[in-house]
C-alpha atoms as a PDB file:
ATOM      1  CA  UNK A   1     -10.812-104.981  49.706  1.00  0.00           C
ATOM      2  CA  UNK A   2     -10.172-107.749  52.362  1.00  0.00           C
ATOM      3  CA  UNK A   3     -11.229-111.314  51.128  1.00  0.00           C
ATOM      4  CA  UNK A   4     -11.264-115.071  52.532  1.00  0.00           C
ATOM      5  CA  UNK A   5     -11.271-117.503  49.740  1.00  0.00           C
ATOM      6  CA  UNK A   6     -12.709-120.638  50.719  1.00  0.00           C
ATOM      7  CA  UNK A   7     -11.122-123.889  49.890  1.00  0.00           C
ATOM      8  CA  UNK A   8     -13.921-125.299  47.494  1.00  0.00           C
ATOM      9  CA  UNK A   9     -13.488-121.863  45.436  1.00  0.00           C
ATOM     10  CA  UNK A  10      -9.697-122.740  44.731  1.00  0.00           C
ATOM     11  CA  UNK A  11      -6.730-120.628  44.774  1.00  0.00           C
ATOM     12  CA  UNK A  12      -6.414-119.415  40.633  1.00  0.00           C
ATOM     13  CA  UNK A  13      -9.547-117.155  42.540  1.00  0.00           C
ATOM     14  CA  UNK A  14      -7.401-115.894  44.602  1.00  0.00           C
ATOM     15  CA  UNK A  15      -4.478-115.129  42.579  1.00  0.00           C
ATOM     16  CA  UNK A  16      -6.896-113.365  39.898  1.00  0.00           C
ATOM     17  CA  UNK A  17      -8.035-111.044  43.390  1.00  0.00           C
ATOM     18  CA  UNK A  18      -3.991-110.388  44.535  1.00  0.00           C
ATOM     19  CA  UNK A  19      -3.494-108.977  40.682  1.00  0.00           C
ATOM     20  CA  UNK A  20      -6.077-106.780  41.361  1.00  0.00           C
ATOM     21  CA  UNK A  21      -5.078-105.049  44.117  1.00  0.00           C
ATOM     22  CA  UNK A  22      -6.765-106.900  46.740  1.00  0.00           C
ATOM     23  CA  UNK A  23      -5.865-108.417  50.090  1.00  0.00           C
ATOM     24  CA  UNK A  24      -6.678-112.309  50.144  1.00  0.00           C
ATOM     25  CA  UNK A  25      -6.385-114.916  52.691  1.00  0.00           C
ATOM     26  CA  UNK A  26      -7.152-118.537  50.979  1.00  0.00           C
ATOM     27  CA  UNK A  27      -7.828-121.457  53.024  1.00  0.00           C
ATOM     28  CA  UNK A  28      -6.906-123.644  50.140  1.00  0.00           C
ATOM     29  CA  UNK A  29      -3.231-122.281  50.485  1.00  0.00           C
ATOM     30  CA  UNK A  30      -3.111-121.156  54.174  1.00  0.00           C
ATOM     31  CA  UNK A  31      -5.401-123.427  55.990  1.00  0.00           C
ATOM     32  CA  UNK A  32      -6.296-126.367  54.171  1.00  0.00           C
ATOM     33  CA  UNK A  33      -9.125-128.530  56.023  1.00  0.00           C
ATOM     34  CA  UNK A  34     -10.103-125.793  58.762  1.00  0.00           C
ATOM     35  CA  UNK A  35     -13.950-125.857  59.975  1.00  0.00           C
ATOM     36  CA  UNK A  36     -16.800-123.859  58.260  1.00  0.00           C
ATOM     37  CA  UNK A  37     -16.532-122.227  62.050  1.00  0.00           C
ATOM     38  CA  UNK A  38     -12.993-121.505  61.760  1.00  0.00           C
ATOM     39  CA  UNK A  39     -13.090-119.975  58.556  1.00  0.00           C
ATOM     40  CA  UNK A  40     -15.972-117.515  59.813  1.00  0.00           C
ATOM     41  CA  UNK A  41     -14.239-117.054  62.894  1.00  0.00           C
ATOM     42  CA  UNK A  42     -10.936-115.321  60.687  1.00  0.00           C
ATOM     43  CA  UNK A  43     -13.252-113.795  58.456  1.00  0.00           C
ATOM     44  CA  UNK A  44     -14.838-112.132  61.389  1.00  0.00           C
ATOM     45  CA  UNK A  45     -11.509-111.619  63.157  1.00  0.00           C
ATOM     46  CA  UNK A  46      -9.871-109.900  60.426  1.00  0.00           C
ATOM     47  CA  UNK A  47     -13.053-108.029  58.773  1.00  0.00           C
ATOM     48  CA  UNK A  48     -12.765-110.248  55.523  1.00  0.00           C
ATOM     49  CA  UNK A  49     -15.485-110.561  53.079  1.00  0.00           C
ATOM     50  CA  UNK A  50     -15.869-114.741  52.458  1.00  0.00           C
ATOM     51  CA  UNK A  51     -16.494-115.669  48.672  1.00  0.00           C
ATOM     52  CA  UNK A  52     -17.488-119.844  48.831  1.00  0.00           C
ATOM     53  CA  UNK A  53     -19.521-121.804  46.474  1.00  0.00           C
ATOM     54  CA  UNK A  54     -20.640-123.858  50.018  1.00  0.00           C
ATOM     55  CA  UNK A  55     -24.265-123.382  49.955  1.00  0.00           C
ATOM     56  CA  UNK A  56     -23.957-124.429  54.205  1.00  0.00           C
ATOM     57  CA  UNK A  57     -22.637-121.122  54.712  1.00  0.00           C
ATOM     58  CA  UNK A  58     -26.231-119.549  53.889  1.00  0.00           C
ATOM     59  CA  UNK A  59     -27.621-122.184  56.763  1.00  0.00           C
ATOM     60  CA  UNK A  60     -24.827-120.988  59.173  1.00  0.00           C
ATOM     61  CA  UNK A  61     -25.681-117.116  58.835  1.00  0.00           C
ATOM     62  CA  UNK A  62     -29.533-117.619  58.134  1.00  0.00           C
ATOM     63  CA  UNK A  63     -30.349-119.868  60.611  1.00  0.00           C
ATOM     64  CA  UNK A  64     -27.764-120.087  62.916  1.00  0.00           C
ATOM     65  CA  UNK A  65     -26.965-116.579  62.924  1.00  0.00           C
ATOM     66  CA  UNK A  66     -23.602-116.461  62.925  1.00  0.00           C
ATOM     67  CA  UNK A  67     -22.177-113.069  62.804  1.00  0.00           C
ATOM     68  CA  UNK A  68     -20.295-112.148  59.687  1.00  0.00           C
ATOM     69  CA  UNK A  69     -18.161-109.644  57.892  1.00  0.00           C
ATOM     70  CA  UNK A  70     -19.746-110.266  54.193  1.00  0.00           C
ATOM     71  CA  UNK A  71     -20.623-113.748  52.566  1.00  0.00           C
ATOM     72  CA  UNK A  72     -20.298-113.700  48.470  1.00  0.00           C
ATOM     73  CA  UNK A  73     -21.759-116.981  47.936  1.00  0.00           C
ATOM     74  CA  UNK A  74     -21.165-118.310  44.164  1.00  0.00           C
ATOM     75  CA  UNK A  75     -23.758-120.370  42.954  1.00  0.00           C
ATOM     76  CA  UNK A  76     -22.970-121.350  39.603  1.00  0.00           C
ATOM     77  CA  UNK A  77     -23.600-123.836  36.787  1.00  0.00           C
ATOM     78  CA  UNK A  78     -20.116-123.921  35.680  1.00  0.00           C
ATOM     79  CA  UNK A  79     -17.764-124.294  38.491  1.00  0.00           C
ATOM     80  CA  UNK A  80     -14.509-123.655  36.274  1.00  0.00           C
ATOM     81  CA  UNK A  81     -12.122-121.072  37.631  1.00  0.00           C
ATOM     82  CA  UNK A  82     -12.406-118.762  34.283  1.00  0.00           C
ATOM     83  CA  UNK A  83     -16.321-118.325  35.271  1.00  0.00           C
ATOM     84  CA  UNK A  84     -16.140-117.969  39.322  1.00  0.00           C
ATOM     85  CA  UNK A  85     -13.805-115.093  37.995  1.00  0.00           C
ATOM     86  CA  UNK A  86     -15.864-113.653  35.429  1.00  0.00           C
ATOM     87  CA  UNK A  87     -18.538-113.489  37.595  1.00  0.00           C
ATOM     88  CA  UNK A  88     -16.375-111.781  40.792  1.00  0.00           C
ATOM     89  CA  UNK A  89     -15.583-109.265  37.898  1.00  0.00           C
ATOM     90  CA  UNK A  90     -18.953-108.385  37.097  1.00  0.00           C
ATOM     91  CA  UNK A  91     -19.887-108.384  41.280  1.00  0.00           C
ATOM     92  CA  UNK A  92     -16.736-105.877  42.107  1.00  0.00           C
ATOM     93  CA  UNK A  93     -17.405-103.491  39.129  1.00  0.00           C
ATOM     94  CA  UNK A  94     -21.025-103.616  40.029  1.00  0.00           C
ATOM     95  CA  UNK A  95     -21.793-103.775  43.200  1.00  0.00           C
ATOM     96  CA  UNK A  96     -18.071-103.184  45.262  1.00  0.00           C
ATOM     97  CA  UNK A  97     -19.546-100.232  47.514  1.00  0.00           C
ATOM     98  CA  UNK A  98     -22.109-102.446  48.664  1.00  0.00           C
ATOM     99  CA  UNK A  99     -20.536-105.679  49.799  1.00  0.00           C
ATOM    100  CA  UNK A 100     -19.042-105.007  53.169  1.00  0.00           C
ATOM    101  CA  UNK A 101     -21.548-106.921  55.832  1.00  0.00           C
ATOM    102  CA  UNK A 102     -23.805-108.508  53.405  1.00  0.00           C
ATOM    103  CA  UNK A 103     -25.366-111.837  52.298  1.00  0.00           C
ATOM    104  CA  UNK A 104     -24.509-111.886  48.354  1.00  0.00           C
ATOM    105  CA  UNK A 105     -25.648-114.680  46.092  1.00  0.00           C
ATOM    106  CA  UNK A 106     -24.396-114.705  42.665  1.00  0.00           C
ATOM    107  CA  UNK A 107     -25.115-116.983  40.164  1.00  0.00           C
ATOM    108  CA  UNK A 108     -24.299-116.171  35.622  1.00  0.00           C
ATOM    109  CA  UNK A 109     -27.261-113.960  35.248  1.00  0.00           C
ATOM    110  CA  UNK A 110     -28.424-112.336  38.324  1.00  0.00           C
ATOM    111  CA  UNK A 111     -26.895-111.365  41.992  1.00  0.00           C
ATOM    112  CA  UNK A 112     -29.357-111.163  45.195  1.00  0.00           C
ATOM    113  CA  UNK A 113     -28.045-109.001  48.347  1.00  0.00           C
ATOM    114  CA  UNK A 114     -29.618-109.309  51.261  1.00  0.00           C
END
């Protein structure tokens, strides 16, 4: 699958998606500072599927209506790398066919697609 790691998810995300197979662009490596806009723009541009823990990005697609490509948005009480990734795991086993052009929110216990 195609993926855009945003910067506030860090890039030990990103490496765990590369080892499995996975194509990732991450803003923390490749594009450090960019624009909310910006980072929707290449997700859009280059059919990637955004995974952010930046709740703003539910304000830009709900109410702005920005067009997007998929939004995984990671809402979690512990914000350490090992979780985000435990978490992803659980998401791609679960619910991979699904993901493409949706509005995901994850959190430890439950996942919402809308």
């Amino acid at each position: 699958m195609r993926f855009i790691v945003d910067e506030c998810t860090g890039p030990l995300v990103s490496r765990w998606l590369r080892e499995k197979g996975h194509d990732v662009f991450d803003i923390y490596e490749q594009a450090r500072g960019i624009s909310d806009e910006e980072v929707l723009e290449i997700a859009n541009r280059e059919k990637r599927i955004l995974i952010t823990n930046d709740k703003d990005f539910g304000e830009k697609i709900y109410r702005e209506r920005k067009v997007h490509s998929g939004v995984i948005l990671l809402r979690l009480k512990n914000e350490r790398a090992r979780n985000k990734i435990a978490v992803l795991e659980q998401l791609l086993s679960n619910y991979k066919a699904v993901l493409k052009g949706r509005f995901v929110v994850a959190d430890e216990k439950r996942v919402r697609i809308s």
